[in-house]
PDB file of N, CA and C in Angstrom:
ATOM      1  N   UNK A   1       0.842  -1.176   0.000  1.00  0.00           N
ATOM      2  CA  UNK A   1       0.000   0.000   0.000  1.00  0.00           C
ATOM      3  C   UNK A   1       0.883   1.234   0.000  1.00  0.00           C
ATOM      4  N   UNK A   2       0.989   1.521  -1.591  1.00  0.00           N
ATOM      5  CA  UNK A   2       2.291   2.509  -1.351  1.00  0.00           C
ATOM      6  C   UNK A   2       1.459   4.378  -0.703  1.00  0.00           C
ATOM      7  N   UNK A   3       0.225   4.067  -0.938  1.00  0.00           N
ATOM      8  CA  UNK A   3      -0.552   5.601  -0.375  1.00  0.00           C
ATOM      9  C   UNK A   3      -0.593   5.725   1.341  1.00  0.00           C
ATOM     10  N   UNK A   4      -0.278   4.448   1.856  1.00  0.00           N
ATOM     11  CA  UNK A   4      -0.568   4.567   3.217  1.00  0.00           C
ATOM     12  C   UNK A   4       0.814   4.278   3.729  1.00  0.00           C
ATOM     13  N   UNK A   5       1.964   4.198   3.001  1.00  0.00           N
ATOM     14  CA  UNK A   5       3.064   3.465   3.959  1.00  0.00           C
ATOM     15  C   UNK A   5       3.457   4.374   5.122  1.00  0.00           C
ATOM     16  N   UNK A   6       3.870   3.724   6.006  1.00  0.00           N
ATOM     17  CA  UNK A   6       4.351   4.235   7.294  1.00  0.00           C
ATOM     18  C   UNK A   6       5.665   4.094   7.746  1.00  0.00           C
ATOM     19  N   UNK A   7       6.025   5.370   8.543  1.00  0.00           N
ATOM     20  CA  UNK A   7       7.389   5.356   8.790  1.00  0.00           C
ATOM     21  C   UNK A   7       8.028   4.565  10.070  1.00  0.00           C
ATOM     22  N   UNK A   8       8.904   4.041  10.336  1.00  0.00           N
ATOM     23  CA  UNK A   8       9.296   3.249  11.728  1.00  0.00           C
ATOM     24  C   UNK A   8       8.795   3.774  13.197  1.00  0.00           C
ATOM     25  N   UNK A   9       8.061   5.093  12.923  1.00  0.00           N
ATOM     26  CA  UNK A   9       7.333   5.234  13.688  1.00  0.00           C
ATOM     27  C   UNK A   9       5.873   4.956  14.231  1.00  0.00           C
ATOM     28  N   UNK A  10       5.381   4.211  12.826  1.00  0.00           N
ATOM     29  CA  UNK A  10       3.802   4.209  13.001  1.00  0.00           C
ATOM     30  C   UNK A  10       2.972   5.148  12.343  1.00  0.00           C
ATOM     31  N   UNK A  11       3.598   6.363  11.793  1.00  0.00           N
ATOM     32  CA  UNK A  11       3.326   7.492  11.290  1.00  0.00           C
ATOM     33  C   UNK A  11       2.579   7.297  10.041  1.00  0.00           C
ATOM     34  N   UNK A  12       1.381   7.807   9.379  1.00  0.00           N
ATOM     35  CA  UNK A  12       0.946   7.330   8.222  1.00  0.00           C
ATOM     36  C   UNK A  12       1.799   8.983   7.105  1.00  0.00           C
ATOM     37  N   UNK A  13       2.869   8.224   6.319  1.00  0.00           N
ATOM     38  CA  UNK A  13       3.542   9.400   5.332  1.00  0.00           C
ATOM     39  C   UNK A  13       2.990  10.342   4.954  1.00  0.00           C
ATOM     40  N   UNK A  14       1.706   9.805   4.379  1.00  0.00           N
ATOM     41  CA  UNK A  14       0.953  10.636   3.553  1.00  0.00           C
ATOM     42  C   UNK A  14       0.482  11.748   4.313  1.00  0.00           C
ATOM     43  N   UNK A  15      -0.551  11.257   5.573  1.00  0.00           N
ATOM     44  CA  UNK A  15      -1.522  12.020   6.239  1.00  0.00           C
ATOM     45  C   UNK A  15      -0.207  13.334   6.972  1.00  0.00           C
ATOM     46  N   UNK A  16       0.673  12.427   7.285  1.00  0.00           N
ATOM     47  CA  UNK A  16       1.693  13.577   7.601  1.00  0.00           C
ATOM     48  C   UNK A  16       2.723  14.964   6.987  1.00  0.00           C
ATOM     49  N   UNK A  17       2.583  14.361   6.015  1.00  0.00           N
ATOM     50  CA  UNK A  17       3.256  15.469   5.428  1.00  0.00           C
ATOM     51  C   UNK A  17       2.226  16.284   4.965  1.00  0.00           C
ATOM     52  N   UNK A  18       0.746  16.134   4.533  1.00  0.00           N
ATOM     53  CA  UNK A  18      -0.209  16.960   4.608  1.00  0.00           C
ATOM     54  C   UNK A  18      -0.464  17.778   5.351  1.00  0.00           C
ATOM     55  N   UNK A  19      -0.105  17.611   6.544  1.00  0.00           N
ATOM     56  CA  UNK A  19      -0.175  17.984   8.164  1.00  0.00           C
ATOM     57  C   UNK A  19       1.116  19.328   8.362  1.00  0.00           C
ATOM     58  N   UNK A  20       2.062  18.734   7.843  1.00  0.00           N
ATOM     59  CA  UNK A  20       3.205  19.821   7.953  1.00  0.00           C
ATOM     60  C   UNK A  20       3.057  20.805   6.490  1.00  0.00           C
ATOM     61  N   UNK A  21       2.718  20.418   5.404  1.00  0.00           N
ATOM     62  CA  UNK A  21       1.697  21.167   4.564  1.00  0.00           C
ATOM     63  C   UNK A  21       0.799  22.368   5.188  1.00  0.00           C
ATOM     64  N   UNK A  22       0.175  21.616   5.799  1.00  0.00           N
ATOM     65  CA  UNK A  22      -1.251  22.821   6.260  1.00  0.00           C
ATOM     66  C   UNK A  22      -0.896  23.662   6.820  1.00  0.00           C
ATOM     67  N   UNK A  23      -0.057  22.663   8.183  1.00  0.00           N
ATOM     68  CA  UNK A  23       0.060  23.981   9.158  1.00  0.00           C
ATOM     69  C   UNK A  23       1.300  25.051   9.159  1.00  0.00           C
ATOM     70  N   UNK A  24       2.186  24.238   7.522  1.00  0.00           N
ATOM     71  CA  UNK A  24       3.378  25.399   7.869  1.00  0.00           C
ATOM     72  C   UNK A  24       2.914  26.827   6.827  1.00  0.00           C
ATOM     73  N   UNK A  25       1.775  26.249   6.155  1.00  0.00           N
ATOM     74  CA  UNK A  25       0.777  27.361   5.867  1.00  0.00           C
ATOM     75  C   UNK A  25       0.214  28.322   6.492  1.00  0.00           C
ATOM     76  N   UNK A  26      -0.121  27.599   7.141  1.00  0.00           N
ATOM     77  CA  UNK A  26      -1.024  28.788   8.470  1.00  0.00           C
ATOM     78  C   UNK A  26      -0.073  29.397   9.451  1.00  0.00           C
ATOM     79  N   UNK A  27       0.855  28.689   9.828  1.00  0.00           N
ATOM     80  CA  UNK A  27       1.909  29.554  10.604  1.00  0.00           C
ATOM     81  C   UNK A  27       3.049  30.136   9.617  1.00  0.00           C
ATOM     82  N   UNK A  28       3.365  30.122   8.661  1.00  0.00           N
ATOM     83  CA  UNK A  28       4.402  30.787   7.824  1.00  0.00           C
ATOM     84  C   UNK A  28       4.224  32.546   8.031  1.00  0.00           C
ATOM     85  N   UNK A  29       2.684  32.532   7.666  1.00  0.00           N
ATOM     86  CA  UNK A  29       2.232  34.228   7.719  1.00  0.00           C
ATOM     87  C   UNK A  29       2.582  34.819   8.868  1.00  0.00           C
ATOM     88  N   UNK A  30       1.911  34.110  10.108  1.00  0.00           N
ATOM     89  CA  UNK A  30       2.246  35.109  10.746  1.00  0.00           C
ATOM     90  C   UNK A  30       3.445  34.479  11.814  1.00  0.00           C
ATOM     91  N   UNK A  31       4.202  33.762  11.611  1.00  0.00           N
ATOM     92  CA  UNK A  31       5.960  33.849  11.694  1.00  0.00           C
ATOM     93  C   UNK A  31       6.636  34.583  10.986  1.00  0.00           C
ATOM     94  N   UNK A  32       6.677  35.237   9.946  1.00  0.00           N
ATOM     95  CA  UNK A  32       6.980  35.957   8.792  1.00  0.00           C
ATOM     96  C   UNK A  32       6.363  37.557   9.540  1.00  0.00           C
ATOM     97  N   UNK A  33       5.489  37.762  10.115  1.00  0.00           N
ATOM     98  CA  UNK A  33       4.809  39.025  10.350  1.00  0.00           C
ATOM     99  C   UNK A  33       5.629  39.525  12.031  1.00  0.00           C
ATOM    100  N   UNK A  34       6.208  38.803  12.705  1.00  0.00           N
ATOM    101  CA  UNK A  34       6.437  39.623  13.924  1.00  0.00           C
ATOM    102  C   UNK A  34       8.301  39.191  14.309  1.00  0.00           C
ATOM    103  N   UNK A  35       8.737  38.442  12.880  1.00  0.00           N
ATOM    104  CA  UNK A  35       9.383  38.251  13.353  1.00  0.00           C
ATOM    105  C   UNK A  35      10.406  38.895  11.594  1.00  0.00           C
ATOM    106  N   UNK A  36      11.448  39.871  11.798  1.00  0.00           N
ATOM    107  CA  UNK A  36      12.095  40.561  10.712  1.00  0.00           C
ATOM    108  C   UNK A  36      13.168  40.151  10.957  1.00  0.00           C
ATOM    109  N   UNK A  37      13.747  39.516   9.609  1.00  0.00           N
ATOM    110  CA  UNK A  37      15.109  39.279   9.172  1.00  0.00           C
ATOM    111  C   UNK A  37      15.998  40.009   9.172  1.00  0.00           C
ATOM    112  N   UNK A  38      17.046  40.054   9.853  1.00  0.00           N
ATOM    113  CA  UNK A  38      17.883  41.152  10.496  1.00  0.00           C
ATOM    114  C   UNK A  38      19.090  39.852  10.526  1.00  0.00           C
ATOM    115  N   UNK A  39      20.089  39.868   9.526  1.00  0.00           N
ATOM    116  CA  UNK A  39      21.682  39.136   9.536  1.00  0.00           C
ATOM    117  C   UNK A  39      22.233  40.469   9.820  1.00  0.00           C
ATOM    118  N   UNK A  40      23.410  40.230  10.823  1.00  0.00           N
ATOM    119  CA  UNK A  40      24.252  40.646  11.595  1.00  0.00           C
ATOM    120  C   UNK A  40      25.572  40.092  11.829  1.00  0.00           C
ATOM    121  N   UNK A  41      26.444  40.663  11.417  1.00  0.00           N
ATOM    122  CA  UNK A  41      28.281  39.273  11.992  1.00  0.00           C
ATOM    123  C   UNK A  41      28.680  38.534  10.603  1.00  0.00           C
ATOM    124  N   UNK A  42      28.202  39.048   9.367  1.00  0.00           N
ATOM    125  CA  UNK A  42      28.855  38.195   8.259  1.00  0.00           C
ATOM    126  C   UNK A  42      29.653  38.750   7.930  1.00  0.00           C
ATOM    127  N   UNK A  43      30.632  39.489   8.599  1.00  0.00           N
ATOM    128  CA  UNK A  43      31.640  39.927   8.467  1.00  0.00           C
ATOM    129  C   UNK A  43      32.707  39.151   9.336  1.00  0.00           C
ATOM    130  N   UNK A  44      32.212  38.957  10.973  1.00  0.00           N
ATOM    131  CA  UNK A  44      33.227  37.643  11.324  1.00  0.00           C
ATOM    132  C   UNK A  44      33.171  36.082  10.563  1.00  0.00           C
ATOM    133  N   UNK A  45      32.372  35.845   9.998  1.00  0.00           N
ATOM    134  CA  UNK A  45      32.044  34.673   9.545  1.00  0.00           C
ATOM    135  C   UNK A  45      33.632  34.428   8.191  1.00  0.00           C
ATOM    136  N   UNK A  46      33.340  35.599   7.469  1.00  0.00           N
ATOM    137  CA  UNK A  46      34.646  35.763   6.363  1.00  0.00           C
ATOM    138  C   UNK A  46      35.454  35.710   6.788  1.00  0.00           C
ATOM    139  N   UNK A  47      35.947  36.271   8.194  1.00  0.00           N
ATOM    140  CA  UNK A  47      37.460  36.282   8.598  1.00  0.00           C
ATOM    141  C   UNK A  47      37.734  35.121   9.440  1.00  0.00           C
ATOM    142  N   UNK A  48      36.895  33.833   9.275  1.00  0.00           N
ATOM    143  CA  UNK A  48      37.293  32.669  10.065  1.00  0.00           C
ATOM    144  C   UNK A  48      38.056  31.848   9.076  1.00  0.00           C
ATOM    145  N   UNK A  49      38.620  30.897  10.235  1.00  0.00           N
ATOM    146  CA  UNK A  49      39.920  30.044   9.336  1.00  0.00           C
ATOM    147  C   UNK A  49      39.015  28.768   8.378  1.00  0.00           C
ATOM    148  N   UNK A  50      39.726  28.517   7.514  1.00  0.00           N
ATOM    149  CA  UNK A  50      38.732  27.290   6.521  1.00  0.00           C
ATOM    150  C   UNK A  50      38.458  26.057   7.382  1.00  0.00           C
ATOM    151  N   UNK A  51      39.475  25.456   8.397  1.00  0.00           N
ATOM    152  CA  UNK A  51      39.334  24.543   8.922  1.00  0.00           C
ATOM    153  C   UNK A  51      39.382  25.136  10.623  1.00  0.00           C
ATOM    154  N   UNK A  52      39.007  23.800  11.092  1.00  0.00           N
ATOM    155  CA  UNK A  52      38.701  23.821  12.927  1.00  0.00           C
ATOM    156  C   UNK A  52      38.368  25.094  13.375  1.00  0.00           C
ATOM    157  N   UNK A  53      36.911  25.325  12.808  1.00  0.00           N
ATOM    158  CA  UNK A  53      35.900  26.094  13.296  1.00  0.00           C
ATOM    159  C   UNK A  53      34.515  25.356  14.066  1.00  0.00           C
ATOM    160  N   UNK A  54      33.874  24.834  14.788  1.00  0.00           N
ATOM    161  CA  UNK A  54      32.706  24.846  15.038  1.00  0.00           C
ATOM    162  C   UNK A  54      31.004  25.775  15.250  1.00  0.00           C
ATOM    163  N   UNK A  55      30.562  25.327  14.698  1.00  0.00           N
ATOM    164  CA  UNK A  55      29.089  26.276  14.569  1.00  0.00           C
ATOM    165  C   UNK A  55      28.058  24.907  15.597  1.00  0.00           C
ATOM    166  N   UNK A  56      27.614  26.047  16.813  1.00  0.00           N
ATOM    167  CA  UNK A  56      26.679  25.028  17.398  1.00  0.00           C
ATOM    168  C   UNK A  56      25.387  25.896  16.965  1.00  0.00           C
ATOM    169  N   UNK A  57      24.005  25.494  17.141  1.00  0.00           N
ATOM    170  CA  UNK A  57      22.887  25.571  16.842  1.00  0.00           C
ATOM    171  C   UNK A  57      21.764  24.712  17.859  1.00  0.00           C
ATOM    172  N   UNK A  58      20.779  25.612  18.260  1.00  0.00           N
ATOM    173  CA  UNK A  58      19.942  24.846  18.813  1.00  0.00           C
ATOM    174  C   UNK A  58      18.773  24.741  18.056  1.00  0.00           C
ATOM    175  N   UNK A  59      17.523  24.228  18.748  1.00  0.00           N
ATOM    176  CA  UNK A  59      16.596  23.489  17.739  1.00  0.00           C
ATOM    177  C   UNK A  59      16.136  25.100  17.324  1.00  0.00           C
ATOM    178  N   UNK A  60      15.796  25.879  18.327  1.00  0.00           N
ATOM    179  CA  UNK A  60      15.244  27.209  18.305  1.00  0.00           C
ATOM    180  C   UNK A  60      15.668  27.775  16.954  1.00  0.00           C
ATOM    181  N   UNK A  61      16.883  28.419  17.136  1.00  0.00           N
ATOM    182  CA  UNK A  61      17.700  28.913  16.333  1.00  0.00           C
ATOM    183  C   UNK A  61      18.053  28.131  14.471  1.00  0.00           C
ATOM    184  N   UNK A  62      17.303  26.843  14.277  1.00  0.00           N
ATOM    185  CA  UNK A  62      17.310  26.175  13.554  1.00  0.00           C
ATOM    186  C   UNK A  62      16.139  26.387  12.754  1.00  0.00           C
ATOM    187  N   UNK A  63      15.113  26.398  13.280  1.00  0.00           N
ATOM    188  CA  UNK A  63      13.829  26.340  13.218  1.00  0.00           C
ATOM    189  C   UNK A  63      13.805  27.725  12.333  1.00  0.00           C
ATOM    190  N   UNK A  64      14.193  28.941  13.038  1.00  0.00           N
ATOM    191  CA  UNK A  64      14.040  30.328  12.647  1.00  0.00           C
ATOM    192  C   UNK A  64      15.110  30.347  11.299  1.00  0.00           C
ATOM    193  N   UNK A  65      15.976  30.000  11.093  1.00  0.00           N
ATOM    194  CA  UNK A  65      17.029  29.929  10.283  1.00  0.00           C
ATOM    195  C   UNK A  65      16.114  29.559   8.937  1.00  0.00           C
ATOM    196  N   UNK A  66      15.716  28.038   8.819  1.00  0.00           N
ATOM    197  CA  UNK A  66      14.911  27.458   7.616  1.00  0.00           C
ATOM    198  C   UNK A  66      13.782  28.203   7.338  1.00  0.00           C
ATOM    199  N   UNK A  67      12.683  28.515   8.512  1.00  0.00           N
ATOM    200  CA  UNK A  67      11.630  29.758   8.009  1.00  0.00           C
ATOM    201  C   UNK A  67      12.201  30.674   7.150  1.00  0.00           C
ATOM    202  N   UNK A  68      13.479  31.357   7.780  1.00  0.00           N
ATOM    203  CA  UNK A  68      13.555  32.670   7.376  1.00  0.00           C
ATOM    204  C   UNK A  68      14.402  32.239   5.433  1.00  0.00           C
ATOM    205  N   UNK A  69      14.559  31.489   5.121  1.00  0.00           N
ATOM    206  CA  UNK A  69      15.133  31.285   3.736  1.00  0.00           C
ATOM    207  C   UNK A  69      13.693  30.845   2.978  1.00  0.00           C
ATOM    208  N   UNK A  70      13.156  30.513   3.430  1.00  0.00           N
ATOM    209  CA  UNK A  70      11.849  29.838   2.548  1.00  0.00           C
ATOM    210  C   UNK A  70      11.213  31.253   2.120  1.00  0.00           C
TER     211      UNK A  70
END
């Protein structure tokens, strides 16, 4: 049943990604409305070395990152 398969979670694919469909619809607008894109520091970013740098990230800061490119 390739319309219903499910992920190792139990998850039905389909119904789910419909789900993140809808609602990143309905919240895109107004995530987009109170919250303004403002990059800051890409100027230290250029002056770092090519190697043995680390970039940490939390889920927060992740989350806002992918909104804000879409």
């Amino acid at each position: 049943m390739g319309l219903f398969k499910r992920n190792p979670f139990g998850h039905i694919l389909f119904i789910k990604k419909w789900l993140i469909r809808i609602l990143g619809l309905l919240t895109h607008r107004r995530f987009r409305g109170f919250n303004e894109l403002q990059i800051e520091g890409s100027e230290i970013i250029k002056n770092l070395p090519d190697t043995n740098v680390l970039f940490i990230s939390n889920h927060q800061t992740y989350f806002a990152d992918v909104i804000a490119m879409i």
